[in-house]
N, C-alpha and C. Protein backbone atom coordinates (compact mmCIF):
# COMPACT_ATOMS: atom_id res chain seq x y z
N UNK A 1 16.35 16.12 18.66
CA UNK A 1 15.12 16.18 17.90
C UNK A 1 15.44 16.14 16.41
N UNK A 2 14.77 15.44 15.56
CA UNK A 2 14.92 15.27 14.01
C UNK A 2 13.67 15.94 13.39
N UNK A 3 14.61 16.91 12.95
CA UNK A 3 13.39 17.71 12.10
C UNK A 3 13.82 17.22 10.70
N UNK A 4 13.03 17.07 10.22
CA UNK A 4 12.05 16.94 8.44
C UNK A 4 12.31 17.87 7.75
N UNK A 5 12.62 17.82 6.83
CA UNK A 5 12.29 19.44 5.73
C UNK A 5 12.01 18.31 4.40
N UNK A 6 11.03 18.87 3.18
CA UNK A 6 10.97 18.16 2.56
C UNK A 6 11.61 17.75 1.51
N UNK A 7 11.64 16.19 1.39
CA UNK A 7 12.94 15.71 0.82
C UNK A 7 12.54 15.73 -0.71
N UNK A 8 13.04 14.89 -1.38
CA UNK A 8 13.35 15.34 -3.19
C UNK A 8 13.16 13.94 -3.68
N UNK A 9 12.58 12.90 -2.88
CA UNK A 9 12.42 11.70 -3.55
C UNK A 9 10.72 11.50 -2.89
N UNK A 10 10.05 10.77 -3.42
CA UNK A 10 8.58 10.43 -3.32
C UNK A 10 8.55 8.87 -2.82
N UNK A 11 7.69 8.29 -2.34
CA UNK A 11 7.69 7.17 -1.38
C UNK A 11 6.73 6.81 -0.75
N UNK A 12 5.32 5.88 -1.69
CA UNK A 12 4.14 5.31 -1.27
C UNK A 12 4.27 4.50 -0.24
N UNK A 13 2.76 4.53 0.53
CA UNK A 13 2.41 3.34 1.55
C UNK A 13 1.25 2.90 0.43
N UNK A 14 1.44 1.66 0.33
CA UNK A 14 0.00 1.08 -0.28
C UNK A 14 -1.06 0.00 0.20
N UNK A 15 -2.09 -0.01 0.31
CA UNK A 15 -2.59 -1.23 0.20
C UNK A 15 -3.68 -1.73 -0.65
N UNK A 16 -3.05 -2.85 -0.77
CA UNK A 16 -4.02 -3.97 -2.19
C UNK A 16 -4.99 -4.89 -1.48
N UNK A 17 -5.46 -5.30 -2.02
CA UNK A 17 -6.30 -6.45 -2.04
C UNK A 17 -7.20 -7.31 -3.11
N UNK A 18 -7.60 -8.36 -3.32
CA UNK A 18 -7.74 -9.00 -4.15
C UNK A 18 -9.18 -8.79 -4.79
N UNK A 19 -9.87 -9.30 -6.12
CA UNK A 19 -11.09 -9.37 -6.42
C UNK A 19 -12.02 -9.40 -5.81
N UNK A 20 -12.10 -10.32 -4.55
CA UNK A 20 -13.33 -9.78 -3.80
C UNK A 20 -13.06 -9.17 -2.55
N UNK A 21 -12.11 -8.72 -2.76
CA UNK A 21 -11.71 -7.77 -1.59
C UNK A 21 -11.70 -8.58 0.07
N UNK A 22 -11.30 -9.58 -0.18
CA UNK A 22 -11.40 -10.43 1.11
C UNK A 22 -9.91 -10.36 1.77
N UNK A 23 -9.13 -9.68 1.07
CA UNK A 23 -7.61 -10.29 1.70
C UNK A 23 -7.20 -8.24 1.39
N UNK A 24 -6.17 -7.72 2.36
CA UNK A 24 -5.88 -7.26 2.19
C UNK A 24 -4.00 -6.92 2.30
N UNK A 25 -3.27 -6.24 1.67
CA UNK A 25 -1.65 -6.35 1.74
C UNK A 25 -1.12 -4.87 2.19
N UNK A 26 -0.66 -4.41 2.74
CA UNK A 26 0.30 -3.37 2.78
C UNK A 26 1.62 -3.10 2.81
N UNK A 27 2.14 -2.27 1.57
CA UNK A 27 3.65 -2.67 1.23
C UNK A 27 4.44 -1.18 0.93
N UNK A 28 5.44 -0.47 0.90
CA UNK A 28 5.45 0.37 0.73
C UNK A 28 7.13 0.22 -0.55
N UNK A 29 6.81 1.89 -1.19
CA UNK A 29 7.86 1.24 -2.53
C UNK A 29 8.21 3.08 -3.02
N UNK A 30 9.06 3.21 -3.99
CA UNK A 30 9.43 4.62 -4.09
C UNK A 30 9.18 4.12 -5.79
N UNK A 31 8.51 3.76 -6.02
CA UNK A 31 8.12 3.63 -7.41
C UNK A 31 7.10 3.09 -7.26
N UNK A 32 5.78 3.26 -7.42
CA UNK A 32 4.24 2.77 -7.20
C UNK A 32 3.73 2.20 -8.43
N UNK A 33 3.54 2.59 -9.77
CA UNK A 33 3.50 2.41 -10.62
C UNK A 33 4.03 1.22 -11.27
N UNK A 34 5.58 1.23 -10.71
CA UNK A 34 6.36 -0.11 -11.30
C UNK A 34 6.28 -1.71 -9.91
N UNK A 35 5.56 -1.60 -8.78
CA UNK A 35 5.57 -1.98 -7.95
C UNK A 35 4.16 -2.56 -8.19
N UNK A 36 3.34 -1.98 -8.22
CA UNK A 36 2.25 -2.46 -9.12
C UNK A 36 1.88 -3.37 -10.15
N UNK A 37 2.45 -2.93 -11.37
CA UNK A 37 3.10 -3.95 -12.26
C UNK A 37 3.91 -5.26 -11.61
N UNK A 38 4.50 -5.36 -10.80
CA UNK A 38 5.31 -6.57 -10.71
C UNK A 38 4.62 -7.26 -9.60
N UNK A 39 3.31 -7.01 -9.19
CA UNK A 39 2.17 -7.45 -7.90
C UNK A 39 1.39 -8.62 -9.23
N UNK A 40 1.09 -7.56 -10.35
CA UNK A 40 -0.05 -7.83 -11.82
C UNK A 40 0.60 -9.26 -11.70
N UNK A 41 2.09 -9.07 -12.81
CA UNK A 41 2.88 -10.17 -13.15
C UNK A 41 3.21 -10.94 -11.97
N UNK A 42 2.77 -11.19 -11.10
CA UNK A 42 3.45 -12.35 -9.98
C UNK A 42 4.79 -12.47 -10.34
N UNK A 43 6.13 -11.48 -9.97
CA UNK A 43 7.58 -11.46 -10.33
C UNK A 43 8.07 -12.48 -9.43
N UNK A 44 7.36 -12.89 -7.95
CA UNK A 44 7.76 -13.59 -6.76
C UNK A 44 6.62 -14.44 -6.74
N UNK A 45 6.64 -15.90 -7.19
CA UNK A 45 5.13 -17.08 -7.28
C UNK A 45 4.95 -17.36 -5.80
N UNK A 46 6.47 -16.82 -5.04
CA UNK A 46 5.99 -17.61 -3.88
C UNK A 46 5.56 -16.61 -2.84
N UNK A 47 5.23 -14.95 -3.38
CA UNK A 47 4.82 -14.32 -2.42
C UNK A 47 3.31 -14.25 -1.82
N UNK A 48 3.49 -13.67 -1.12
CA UNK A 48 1.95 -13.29 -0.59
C UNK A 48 0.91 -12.97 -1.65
N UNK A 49 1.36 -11.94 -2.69
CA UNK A 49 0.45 -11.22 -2.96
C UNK A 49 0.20 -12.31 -4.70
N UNK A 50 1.35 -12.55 -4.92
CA UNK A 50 0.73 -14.28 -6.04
C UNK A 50 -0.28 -14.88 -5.46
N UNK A 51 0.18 -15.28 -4.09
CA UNK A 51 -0.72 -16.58 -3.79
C UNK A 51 -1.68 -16.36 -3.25
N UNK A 52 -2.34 -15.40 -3.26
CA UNK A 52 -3.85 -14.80 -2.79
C UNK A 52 -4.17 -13.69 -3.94
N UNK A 53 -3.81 -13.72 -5.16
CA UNK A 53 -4.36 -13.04 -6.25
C UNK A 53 -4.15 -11.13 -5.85
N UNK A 54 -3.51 -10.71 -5.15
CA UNK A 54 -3.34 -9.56 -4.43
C UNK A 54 -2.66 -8.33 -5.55
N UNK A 55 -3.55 -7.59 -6.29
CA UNK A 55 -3.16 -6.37 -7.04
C UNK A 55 -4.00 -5.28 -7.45
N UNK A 56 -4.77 -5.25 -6.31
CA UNK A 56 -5.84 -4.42 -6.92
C UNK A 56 -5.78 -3.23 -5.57
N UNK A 57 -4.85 -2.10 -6.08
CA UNK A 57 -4.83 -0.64 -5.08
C UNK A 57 -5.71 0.06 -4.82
N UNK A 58 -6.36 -0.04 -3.48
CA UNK A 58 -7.30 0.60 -2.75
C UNK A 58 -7.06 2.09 -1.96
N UNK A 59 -6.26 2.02 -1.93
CA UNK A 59 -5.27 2.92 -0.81
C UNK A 59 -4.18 3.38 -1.04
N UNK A 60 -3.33 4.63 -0.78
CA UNK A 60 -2.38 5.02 -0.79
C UNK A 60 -1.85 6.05 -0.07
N UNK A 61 -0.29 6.12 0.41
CA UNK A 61 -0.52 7.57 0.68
C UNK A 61 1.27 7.84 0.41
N UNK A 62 1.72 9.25 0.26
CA UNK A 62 2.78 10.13 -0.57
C UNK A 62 3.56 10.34 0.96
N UNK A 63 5.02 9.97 0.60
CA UNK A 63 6.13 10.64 1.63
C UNK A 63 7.32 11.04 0.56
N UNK A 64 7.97 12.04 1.77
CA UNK A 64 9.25 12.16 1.24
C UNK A 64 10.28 11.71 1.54
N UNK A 65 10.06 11.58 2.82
CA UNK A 65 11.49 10.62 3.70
C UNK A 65 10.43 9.36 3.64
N UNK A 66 11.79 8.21 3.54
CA UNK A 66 11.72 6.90 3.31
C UNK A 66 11.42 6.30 5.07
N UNK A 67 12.27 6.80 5.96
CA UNK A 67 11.68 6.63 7.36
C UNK A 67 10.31 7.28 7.49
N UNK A 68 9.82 7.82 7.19
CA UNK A 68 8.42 8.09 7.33
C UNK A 68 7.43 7.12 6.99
N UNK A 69 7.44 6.75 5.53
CA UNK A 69 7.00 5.56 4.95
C UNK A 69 6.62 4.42 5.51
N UNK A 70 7.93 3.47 5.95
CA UNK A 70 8.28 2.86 7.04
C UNK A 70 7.80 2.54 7.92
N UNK A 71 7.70 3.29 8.76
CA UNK A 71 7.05 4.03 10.03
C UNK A 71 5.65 3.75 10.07
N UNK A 72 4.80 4.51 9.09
CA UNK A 72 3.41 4.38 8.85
C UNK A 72 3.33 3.00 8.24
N UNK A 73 3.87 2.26 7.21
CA UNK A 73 3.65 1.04 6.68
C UNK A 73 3.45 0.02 7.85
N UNK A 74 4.45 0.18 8.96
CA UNK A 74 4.52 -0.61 10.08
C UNK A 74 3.31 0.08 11.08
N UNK A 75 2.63 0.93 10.92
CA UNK A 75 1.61 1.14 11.74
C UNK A 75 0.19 0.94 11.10
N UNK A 76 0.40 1.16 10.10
CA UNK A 76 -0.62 0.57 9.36
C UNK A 76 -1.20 -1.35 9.17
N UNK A 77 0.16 -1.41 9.02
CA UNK A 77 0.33 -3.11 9.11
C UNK A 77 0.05 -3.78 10.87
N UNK A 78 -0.23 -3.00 11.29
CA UNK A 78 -0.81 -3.26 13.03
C UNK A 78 -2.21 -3.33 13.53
N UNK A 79 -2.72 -2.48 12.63
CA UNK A 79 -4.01 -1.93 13.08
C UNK A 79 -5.03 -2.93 12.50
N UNK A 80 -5.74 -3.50 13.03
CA UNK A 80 -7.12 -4.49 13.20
C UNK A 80 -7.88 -4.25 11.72
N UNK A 81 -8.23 -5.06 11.52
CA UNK A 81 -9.00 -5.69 9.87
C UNK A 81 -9.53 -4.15 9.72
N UNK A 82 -10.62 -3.96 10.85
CA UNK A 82 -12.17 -3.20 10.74
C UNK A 82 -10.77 -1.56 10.72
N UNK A 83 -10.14 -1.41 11.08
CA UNK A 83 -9.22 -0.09 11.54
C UNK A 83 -9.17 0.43 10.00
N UNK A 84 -8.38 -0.81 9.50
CA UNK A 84 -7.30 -0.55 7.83
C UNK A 84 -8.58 -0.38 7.27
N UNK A 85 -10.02 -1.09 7.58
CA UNK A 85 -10.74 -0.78 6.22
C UNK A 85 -11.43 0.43 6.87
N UNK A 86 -11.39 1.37 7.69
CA UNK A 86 -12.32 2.69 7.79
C UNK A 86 -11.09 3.59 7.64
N UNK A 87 -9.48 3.61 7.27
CA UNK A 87 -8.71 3.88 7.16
C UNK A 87 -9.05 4.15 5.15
N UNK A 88 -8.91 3.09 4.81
CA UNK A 88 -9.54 3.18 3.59
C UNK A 88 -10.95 3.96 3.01
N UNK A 89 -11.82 3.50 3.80
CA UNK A 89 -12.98 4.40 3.46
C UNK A 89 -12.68 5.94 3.53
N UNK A 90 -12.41 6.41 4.27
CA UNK A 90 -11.93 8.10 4.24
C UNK A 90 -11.49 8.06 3.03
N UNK A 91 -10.65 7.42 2.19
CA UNK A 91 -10.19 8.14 0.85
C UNK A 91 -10.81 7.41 -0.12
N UNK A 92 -11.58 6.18 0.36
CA UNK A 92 -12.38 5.38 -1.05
C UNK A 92 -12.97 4.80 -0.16
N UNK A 93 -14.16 5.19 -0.33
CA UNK A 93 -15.46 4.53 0.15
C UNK A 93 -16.23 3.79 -0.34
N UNK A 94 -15.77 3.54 -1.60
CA UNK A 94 -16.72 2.23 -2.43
C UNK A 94 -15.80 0.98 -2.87
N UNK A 95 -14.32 1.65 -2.02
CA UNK A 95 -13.40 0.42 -2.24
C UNK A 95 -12.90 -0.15 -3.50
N UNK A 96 -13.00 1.17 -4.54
CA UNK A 96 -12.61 0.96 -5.79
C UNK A 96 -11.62 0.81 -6.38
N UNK A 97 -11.08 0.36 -7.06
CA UNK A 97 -9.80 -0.40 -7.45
C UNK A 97 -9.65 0.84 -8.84
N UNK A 98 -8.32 1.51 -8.00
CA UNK A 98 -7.29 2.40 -8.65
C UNK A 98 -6.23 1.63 -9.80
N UNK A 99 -6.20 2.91 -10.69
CA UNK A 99 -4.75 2.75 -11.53
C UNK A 99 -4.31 3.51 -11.13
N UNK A 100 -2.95 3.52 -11.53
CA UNK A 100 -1.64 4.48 -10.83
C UNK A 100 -0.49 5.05 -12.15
C-alpha cells in the first residue's frame, strides 16, 4: 500500500479553453502561472492549444505528488464533453476565464 503524506512541491491539473469556449484542453504543470504564459505566447505553433486559440483557464485543481496530478489529468482527460463541463461548473459556473 502507498501512503501519501504531503509533499513540498505544488502541481496543477488545468483546463483551458478558447474564446468561445467551444474547445476545451487539459494539461497538467508544477508551474501554472508560467505554463499559462507560454499557452498566451503560442511557444509550440504546432500545438493543440496554438491551433485552436486555447488559453483561457476555466478550471483547476492543487496536488502535491506529481503521480496524483497525472492520475487525475488522465481521468479527467476521459470523461465525456457534458462530464468535464459540470466538473467545471462546481467551481465556475459562469465559465469565467481566470488569471493565475
Amino acid at each position: 500500500m502507498i501512503e501519501y503524506t504531503e509533499g513540498i512541491y505544488t502541481y496543477y491539473v488545468y483546463i483551458l479553453t478558447n474564446k468561445s469556449r467551444s474547445v476545451l484542453y487539459t494539461g497538467v504543470t508544477n508551474n501554472l502561472k508560467t505554463r499559462l504564459q507560454q499557452h498566451r505566447e503560442k511557444t509550440n505553433l504546432n500545438s493543440f492549444t496554438s491551433k485552436y486559440n486555447v488559453h483561457y483557464l476555466i478550471y483547476f485543481e492543487k496536488f502535491t505528488w506529481i503521480q496524483l496530478a497525472i492520475e487525475r489529468e488522465k481521468e479527467i482527460k476521459n470523461l465525456s464533453r457534458a462530464k468535464k463541463l459540470a466538473l467545471i461548473m462546481e467551481q465556475n459556473p459562469n465559465m469565467d476565464f481566470w488569471e493565475f
